[in-house]
C-alpha atoms as a PDB file:
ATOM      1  CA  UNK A   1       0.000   0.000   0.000  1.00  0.00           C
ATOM      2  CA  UNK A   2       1.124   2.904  -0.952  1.00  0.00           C
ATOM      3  CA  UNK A   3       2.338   5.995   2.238  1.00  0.00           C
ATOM      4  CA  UNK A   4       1.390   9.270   0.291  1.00  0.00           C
ATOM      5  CA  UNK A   5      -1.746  10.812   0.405  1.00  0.00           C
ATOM      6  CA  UNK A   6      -2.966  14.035  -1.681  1.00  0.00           C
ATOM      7  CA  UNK A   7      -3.181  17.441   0.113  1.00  0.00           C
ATOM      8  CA  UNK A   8      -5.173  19.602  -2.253  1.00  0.00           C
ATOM      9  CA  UNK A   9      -5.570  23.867  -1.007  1.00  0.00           C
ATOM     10  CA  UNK A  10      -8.610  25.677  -2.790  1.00  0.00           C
ATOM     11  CA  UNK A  11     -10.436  29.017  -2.744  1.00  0.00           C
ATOM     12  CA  UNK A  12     -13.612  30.237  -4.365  1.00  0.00           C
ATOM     13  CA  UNK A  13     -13.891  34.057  -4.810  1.00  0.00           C
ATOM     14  CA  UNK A  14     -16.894  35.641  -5.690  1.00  0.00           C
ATOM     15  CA  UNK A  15     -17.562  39.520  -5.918  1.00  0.00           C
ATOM     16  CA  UNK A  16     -17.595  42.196  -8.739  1.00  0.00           C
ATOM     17  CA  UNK A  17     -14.831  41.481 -11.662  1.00  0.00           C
ATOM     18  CA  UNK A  18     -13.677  44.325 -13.857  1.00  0.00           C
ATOM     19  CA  UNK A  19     -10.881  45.339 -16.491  1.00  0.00           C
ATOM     20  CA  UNK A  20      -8.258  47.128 -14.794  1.00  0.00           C
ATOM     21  CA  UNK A  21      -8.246  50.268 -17.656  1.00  0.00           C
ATOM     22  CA  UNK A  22      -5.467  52.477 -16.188  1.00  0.00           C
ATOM     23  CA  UNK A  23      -2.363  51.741 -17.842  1.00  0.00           C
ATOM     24  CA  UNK A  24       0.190  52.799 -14.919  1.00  0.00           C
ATOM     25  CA  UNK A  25      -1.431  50.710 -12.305  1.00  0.00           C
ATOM     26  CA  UNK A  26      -2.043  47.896 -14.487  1.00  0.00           C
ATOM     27  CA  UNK A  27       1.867  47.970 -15.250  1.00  0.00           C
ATOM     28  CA  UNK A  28       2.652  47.612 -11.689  1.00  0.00           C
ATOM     29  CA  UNK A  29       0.206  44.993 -11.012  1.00  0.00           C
ATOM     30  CA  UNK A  30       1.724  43.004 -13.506  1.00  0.00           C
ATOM     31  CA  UNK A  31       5.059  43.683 -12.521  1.00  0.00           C
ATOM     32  CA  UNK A  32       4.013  42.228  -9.224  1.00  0.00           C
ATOM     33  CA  UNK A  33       2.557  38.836 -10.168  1.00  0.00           C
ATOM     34  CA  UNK A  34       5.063  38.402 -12.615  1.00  0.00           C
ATOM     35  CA  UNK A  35       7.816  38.464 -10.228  1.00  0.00           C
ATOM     36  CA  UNK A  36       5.908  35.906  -7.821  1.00  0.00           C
ATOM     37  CA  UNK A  37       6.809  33.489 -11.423  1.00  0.00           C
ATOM     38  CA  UNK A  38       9.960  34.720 -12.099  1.00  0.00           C
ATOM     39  CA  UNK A  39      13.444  34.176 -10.607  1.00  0.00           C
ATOM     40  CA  UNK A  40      14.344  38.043 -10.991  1.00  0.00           C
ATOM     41  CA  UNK A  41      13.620  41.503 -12.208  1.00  0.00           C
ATOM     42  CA  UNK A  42      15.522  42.239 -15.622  1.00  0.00           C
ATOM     43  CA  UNK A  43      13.272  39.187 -16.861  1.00  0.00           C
ATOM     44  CA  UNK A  44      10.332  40.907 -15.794  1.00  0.00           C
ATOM     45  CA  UNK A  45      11.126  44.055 -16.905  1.00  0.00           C
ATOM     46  CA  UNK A  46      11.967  42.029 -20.233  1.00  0.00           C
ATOM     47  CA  UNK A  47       9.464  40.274 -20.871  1.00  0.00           C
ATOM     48  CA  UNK A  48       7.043  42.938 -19.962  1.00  0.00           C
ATOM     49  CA  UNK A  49       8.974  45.414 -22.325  1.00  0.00           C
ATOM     50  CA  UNK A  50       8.439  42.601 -25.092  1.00  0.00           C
ATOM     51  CA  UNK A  51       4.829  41.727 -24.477  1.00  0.00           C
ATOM     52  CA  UNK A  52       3.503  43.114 -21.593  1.00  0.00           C
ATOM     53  CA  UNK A  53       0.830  45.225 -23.892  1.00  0.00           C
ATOM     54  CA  UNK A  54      -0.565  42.095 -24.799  1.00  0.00           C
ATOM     55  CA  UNK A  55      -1.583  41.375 -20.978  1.00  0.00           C
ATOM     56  CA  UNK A  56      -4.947  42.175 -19.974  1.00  0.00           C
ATOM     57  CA  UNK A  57      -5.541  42.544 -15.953  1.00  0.00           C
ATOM     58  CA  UNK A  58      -8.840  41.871 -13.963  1.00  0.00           C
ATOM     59  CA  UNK A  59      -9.644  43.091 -10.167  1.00  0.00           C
ATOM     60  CA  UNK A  60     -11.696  41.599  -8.156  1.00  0.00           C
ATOM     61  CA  UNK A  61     -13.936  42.967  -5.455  1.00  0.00           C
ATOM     62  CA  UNK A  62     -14.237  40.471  -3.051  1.00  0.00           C
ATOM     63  CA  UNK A  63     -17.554  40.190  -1.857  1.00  0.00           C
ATOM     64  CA  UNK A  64     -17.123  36.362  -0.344  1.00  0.00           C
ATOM     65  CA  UNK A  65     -14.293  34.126   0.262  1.00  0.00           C
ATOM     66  CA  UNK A  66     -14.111  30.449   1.505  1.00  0.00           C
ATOM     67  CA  UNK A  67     -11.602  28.124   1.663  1.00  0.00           C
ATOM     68  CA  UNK A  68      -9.588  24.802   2.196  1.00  0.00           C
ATOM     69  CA  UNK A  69      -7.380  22.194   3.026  1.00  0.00           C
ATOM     70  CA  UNK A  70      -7.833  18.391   2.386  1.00  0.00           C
ATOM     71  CA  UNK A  71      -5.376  15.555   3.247  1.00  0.00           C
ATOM     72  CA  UNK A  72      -6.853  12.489   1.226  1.00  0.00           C
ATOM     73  CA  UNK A  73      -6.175   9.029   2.820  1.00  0.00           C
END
């Protein structure tokens, strides 16, 4: 038999979803997730530079929020 089990983390969001249309705050909210992906800056600043025109950003308004964590055995 085998010893691991699956741990799985979720989260369902729901709220108010919109376009984020301002083109200076949308460049530093992709700067930010981008660097949680990758492994420093002059990428980001890179690949952003190359493409980052092409990315289109969403913000959420949280209006509920549940979560959680399962250990399958």
């Amino acid at each position: 038999k085998e010893s691991w089990a699956p741990f799985v983390q979720s989260a369902v969001v729901f709220g108010r979803c919109r376009p984020v249309k301002d083109g200076p705050k949308a460049a530093v909210l992709l700067k930010q997730l981008a660097m949680k992906y990758y492994p420093d800056e002059q990428l980001v600043d890179d690949e952003i530079a190359h493409a980052g025109k092409n990315a289109q950003l969403f913000e959420i308004k949280i209006e509920h929020l549940s979560g959680k964590e399962v250990q399958e055995r």
